[in-house]
C-alpha atoms as a PDB file:
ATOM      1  CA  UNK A   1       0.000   0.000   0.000  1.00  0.00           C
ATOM      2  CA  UNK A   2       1.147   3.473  -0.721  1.00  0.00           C
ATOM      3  CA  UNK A   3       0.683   6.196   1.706  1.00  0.00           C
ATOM      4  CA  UNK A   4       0.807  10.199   1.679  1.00  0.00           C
ATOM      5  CA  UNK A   5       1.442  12.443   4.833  1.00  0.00           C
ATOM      6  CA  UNK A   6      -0.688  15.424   4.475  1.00  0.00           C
ATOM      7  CA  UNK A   7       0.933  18.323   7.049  1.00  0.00           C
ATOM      8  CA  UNK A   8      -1.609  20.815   7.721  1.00  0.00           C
ATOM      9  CA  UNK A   9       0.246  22.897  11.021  1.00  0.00           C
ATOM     10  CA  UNK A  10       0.301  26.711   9.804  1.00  0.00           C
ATOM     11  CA  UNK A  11      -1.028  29.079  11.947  1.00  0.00           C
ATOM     12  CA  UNK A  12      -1.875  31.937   9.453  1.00  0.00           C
ATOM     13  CA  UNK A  13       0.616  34.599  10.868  1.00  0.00           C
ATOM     14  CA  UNK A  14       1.165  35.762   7.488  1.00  0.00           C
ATOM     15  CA  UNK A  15      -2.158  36.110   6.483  1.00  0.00           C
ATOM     16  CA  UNK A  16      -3.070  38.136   8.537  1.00  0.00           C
ATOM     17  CA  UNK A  17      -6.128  36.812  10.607  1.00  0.00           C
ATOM     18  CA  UNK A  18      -6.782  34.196  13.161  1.00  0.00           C
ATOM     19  CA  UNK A  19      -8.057  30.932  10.988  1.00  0.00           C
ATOM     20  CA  UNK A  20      -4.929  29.033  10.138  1.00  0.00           C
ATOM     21  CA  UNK A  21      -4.611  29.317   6.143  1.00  0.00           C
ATOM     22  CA  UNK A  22      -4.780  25.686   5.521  1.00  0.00           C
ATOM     23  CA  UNK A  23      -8.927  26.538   6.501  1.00  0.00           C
ATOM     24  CA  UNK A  24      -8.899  30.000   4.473  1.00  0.00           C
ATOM     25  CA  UNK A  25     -11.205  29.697   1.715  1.00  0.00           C
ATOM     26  CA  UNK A  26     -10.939  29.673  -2.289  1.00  0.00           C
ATOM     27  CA  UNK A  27     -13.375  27.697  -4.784  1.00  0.00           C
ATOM     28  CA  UNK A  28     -16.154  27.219  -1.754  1.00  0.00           C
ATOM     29  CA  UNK A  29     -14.015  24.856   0.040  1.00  0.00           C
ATOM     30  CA  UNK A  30     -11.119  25.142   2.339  1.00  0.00           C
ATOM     31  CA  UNK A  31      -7.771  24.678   0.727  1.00  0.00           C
ATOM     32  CA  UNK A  32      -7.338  21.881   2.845  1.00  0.00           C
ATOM     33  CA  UNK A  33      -9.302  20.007   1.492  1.00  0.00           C
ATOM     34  CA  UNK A  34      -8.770  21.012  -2.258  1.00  0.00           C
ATOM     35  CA  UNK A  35      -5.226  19.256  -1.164  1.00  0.00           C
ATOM     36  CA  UNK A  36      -6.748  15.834   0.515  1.00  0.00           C
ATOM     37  CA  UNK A  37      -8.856  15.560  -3.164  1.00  0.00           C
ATOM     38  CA  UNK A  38      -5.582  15.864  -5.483  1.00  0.00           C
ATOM     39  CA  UNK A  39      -4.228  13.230  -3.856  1.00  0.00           C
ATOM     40  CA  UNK A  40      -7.699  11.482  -3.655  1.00  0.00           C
ATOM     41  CA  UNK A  41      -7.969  12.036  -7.295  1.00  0.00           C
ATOM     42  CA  UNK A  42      -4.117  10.451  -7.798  1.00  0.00           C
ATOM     43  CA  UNK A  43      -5.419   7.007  -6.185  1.00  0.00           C
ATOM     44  CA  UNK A  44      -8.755   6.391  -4.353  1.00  0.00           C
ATOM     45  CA  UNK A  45      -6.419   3.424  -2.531  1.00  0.00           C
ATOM     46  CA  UNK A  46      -3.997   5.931  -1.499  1.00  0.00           C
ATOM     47  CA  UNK A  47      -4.044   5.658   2.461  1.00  0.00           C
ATOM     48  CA  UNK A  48      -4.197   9.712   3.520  1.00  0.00           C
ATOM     49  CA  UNK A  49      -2.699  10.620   6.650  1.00  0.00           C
ATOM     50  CA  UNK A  50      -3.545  13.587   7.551  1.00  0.00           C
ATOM     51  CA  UNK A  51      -1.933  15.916  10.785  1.00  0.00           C
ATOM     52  CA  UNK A  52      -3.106  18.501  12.682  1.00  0.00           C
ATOM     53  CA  UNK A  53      -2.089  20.479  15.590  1.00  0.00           C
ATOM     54  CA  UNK A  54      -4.862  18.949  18.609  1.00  0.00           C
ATOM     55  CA  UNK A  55      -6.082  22.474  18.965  1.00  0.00           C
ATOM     56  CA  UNK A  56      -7.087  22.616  15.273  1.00  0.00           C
ATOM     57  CA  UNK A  57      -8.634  19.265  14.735  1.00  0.00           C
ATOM     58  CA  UNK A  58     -12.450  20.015  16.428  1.00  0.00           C
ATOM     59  CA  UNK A  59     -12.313  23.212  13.699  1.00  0.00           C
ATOM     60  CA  UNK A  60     -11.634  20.911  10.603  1.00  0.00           C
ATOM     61  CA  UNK A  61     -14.437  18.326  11.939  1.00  0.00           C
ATOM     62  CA  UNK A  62     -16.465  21.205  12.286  1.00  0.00           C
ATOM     63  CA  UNK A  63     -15.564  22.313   8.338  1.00  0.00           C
ATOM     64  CA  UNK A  64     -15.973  18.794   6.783  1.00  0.00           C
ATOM     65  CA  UNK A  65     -19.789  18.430   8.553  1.00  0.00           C
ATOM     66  CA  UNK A  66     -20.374  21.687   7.205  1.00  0.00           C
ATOM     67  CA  UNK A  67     -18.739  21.086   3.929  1.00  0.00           C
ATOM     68  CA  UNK A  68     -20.055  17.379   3.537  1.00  0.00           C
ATOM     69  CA  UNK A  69     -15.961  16.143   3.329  1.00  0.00           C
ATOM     70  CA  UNK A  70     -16.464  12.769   3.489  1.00  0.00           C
ATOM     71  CA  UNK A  71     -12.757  11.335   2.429  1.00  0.00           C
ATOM     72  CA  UNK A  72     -11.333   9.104   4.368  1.00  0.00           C
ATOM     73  CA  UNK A  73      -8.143   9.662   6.536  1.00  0.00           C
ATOM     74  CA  UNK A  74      -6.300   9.102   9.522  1.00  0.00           C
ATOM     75  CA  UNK A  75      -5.616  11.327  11.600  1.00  0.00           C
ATOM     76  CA  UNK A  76      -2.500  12.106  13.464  1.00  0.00           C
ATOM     77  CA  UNK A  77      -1.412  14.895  16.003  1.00  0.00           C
ATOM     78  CA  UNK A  78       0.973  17.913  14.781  1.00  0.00           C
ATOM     79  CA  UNK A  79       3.934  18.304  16.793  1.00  0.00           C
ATOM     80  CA  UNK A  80       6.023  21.671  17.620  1.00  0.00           C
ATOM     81  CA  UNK A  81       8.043  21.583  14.465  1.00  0.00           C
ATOM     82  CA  UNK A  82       7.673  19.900  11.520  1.00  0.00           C
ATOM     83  CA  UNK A  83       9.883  16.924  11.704  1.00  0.00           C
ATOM     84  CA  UNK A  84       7.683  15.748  14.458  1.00  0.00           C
ATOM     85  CA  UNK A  85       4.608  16.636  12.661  1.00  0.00           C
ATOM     86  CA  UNK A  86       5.973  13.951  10.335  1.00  0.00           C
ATOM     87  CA  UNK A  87       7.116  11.728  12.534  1.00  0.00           C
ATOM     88  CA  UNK A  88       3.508  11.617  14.429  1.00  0.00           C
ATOM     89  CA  UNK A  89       1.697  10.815  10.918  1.00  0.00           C
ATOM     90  CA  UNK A  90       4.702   8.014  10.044  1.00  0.00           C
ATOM     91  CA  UNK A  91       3.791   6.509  13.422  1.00  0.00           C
ATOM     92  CA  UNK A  92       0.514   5.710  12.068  1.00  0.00           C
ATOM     93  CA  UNK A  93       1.773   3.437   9.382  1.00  0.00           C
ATOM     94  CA  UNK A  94       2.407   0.230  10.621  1.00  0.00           C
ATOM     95  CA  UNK A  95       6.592  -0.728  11.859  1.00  0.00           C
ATOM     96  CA  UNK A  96       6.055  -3.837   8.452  1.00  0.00           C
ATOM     97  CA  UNK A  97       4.329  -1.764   5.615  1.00  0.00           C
ATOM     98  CA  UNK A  98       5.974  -1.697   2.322  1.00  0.00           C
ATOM     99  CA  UNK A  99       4.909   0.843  -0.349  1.00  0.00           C
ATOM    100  CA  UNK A 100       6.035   3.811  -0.754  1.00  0.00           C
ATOM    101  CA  UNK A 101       4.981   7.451   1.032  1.00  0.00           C
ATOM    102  CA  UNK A 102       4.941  10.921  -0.227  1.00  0.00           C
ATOM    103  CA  UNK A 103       4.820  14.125   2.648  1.00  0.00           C
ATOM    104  CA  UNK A 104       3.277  17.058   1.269  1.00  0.00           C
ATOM    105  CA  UNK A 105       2.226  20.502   2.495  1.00  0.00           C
ATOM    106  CA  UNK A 106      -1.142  20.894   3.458  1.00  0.00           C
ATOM    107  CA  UNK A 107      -1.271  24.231   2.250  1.00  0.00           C
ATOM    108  CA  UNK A 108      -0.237  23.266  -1.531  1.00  0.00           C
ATOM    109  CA  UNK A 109      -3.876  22.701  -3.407  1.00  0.00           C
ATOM    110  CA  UNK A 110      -2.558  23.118  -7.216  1.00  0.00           C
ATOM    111  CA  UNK A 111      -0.223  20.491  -7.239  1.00  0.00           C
ATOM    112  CA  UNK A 112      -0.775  18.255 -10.549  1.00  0.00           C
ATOM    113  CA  UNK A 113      -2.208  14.704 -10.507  1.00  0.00           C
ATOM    114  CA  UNK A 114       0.646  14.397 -12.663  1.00  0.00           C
ATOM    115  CA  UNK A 115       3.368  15.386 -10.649  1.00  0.00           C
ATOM    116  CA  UNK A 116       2.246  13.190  -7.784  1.00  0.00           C
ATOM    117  CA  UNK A 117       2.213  10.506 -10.101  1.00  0.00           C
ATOM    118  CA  UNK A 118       5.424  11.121 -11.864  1.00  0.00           C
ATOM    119  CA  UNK A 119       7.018  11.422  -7.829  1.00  0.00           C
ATOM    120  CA  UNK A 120       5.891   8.000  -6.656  1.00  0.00           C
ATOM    121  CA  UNK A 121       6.553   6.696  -9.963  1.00  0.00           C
ATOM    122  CA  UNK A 122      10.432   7.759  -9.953  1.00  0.00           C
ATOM    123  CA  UNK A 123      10.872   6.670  -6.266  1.00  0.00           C
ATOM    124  CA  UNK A 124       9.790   2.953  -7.209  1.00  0.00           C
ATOM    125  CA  UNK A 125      12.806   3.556  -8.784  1.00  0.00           C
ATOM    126  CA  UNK A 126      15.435   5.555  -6.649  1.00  0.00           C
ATOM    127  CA  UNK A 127      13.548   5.621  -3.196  1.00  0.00           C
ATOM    128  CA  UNK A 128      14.088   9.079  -2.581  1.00  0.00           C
ATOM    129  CA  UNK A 129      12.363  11.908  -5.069  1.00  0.00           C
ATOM    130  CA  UNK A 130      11.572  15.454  -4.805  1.00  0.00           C
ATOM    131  CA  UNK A 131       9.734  17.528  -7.382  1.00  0.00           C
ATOM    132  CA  UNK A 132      11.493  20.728  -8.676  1.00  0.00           C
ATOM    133  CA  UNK A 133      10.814  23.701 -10.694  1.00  0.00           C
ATOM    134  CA  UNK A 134      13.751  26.142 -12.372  1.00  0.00           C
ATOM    135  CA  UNK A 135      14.482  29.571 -10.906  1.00  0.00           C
ATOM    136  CA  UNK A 136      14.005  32.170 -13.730  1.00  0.00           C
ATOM    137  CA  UNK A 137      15.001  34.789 -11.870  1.00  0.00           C
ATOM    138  CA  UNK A 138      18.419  36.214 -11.308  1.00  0.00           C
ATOM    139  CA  UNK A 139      19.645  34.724  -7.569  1.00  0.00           C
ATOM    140  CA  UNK A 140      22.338  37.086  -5.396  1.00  0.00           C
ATOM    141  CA  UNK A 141      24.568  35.655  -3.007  1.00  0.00           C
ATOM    142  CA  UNK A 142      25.012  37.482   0.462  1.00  0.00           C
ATOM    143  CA  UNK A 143      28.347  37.640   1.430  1.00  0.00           C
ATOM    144  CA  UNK A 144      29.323  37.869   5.344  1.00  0.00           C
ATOM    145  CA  UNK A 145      30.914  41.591   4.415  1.00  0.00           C
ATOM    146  CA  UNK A 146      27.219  42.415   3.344  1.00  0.00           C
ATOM    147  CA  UNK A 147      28.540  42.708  -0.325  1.00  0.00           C
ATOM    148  CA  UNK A 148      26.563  40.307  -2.717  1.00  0.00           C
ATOM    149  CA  UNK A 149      27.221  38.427  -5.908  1.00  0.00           C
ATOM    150  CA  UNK A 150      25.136  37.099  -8.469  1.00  0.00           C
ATOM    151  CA  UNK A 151      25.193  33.482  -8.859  1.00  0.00           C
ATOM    152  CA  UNK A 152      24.406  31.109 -11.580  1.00  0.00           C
ATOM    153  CA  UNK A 153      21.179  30.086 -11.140  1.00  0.00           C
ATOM    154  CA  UNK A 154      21.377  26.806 -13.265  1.00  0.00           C
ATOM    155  CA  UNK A 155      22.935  25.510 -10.924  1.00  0.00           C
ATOM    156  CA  UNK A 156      19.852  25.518  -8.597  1.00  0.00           C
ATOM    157  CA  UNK A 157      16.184  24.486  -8.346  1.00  0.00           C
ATOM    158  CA  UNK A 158      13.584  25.663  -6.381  1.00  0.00           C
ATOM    159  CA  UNK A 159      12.389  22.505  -4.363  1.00  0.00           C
ATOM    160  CA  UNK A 160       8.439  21.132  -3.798  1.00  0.00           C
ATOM    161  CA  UNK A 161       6.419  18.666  -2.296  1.00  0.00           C
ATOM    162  CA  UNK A 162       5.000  16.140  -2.550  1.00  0.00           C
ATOM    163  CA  UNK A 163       8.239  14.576  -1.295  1.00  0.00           C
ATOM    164  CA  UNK A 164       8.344  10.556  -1.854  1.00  0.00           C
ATOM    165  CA  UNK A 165      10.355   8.004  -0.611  1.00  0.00           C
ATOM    166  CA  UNK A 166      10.228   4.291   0.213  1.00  0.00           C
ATOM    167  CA  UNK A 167       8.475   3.800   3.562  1.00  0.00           C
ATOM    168  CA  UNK A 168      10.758   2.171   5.078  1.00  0.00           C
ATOM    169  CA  UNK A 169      13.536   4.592   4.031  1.00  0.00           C
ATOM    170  CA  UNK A 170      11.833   7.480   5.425  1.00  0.00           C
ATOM    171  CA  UNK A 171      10.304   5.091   8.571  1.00  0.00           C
ATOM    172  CA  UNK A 172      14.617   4.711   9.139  1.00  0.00           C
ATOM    173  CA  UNK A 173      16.008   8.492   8.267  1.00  0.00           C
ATOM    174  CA  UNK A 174      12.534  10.065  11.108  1.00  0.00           C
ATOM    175  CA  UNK A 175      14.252   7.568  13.701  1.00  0.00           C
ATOM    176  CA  UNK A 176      17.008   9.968  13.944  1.00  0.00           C
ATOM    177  CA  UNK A 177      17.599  13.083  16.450  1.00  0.00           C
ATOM    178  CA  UNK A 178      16.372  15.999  15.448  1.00  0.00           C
ATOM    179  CA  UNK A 179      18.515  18.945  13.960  1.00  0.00           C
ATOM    180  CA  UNK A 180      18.178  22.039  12.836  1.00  0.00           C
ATOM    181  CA  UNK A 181      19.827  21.249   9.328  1.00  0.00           C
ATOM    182  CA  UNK A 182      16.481  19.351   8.925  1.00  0.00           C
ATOM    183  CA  UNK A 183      14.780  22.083   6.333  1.00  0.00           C
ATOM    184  CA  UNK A 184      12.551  19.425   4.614  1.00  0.00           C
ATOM    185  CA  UNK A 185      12.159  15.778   4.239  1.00  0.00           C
ATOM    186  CA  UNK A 186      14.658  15.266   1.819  1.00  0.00           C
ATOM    187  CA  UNK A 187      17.015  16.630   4.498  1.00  0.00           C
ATOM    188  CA  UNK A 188      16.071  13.764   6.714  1.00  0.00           C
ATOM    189  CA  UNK A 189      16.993  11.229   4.017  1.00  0.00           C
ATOM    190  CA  UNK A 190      19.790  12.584   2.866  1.00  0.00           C
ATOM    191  CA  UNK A 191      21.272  12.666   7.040  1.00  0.00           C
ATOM    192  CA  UNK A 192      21.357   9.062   6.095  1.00  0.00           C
ATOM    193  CA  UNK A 193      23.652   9.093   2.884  1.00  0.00           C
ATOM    194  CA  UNK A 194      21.123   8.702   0.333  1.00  0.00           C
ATOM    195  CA  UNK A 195      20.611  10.653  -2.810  1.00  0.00           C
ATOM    196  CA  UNK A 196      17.970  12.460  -3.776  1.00  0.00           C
ATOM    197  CA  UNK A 197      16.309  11.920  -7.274  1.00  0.00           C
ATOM    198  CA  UNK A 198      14.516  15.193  -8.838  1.00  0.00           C
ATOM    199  CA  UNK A 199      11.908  14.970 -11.120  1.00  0.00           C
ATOM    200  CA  UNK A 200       9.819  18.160 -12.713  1.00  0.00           C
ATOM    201  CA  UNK A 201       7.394  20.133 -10.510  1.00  0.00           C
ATOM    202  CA  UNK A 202       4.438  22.428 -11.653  1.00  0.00           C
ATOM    203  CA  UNK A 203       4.671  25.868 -11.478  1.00  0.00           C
ATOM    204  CA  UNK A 204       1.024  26.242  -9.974  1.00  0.00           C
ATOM    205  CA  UNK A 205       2.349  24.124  -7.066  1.00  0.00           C
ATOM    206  CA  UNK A 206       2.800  27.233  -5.180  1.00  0.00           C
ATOM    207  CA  UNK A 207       2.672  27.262  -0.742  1.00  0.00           C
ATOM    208  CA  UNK A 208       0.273  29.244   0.613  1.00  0.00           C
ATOM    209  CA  UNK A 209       1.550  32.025   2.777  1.00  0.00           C
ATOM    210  CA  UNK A 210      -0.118  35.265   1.826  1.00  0.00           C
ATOM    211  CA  UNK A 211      -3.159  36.609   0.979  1.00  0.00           C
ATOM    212  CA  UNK A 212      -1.514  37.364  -2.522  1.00  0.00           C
ATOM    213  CA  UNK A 213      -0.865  32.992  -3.041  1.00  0.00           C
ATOM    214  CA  UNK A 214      -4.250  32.777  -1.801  1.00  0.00           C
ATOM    215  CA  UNK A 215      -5.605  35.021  -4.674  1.00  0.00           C
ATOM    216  CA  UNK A 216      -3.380  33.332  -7.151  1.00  0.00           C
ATOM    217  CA  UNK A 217      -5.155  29.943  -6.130  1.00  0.00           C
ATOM    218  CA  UNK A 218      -8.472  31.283  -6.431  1.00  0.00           C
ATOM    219  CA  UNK A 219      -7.692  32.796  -9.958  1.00  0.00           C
ATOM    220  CA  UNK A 220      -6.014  29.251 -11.003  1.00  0.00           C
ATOM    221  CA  UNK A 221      -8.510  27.381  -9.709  1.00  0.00           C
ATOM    222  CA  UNK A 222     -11.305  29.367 -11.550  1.00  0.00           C
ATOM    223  CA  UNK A 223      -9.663  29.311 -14.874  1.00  0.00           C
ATOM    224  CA  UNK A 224      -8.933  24.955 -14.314  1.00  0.00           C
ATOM    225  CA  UNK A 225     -12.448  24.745 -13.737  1.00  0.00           C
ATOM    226  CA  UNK A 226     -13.814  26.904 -16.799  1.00  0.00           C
ATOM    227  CA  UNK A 227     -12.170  25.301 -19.132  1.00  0.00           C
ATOM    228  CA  UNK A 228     -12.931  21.930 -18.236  1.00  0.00           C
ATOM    229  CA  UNK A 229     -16.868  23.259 -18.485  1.00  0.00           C
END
């Protein structure tokens, strides 16, 4: 069985207002759950864990009666930083499952069917994939004397989720202490020696963080929809 670990912990600082923007609204539904349905849509077998911060969770229960989101998930408790969101929602999956299991942002709706296909397909593979987009703009590197540089930026990638790996892989790197050089899941795996595979991200997988991504959402959400009508 393959698995994907939906983390849903933001607060909304940068929104602006008090409902955490994984609730925030665009195309009559919260964005949350836009996010749960992509990967719903992906594979109806997919098992979707999905974690919360405990002071959240009566809120979303209290948006899926009123929104009729009947999906099924587990559930799993959202821990004070990420890597133990992650770990919390891994420690759902059973120690002797094989498969593999993708960890995506809660608050990245647009994400392609296709890219979360392509991800799980390449990890089969290589065990350890991340989806990636190009930077098109020019980067500048900081130096300590506060003089900067530019940089080629062909020589980087700006990084996405859903991040997949093989469950037991990933079960193996979260078993590890915590550090601070731990900016994403492929971090984690990569503590451990392995490579990381990248494979091509969409462009409409944006995070949201602002009411600005939210409005970008809503507009790409409205123009998917009219043109499939």
């Amino acid at each position: 069985m393959n698995y994907v670990v939906i983390v849903a912990g933001g607060k909304g600082l940068r929104m602006g207002g008090d409902v955490p923007k994984q609730f925030l609204l665009f195309g009559g539904k919260p964005v949350l759950m836009h996010t749960i349905e992509r990967f719903h849509t992906f594979d109806a077998q997919l098992q979707i864990i999905l974690v919360l911060p405990p002071d959240q969770q009566d809120y979303w229960h209290e948006l899926c009666l009123a929104h009729h989101f009947k999906l099924p998930y587990l559930l799993a408790d959202g821990g004070a930083t990420r890597f133990e969101s992650v770990r919390n929602g891994l420690a759902l999956i059973p120690n002797d499952a094989q498969g593999m299991v993708a960890v995506h942002d809660g608050v990245r709706p647009m994400v392609s069917v296709k890219v979360i296909e392509r991800c799980f397909a390449m990890a089969c593979k290589t065990q350890a994939v991340i989806p990636v987009t190009p930077v098109v703009e020019t980067l500048r590197q900081i130096m300590p004397d506060g003089a900067s540089q530019t940089v080629n930026r062909d020589a980087y990638r700006l990084v996405q989720t859903p991040q997949t790996f093989d469950l037991q892989l990933l079960k193996q790197a979260y078993q590890q202490p915590y550090s601070t050089a731990f900016t994403d899941d492929a971090s984690v795996v990569e503590a451990l020696g392995m490579q990381i595979t990248m494979v091509e991200g969409n462009k409409e997988n944006i995070k949201i963080t602002t009411p600005f991504d939210l409005d970008v959402c809503e507009r790409l959400w409205i123009s998917t929809h009219s043109a499939a009508q």
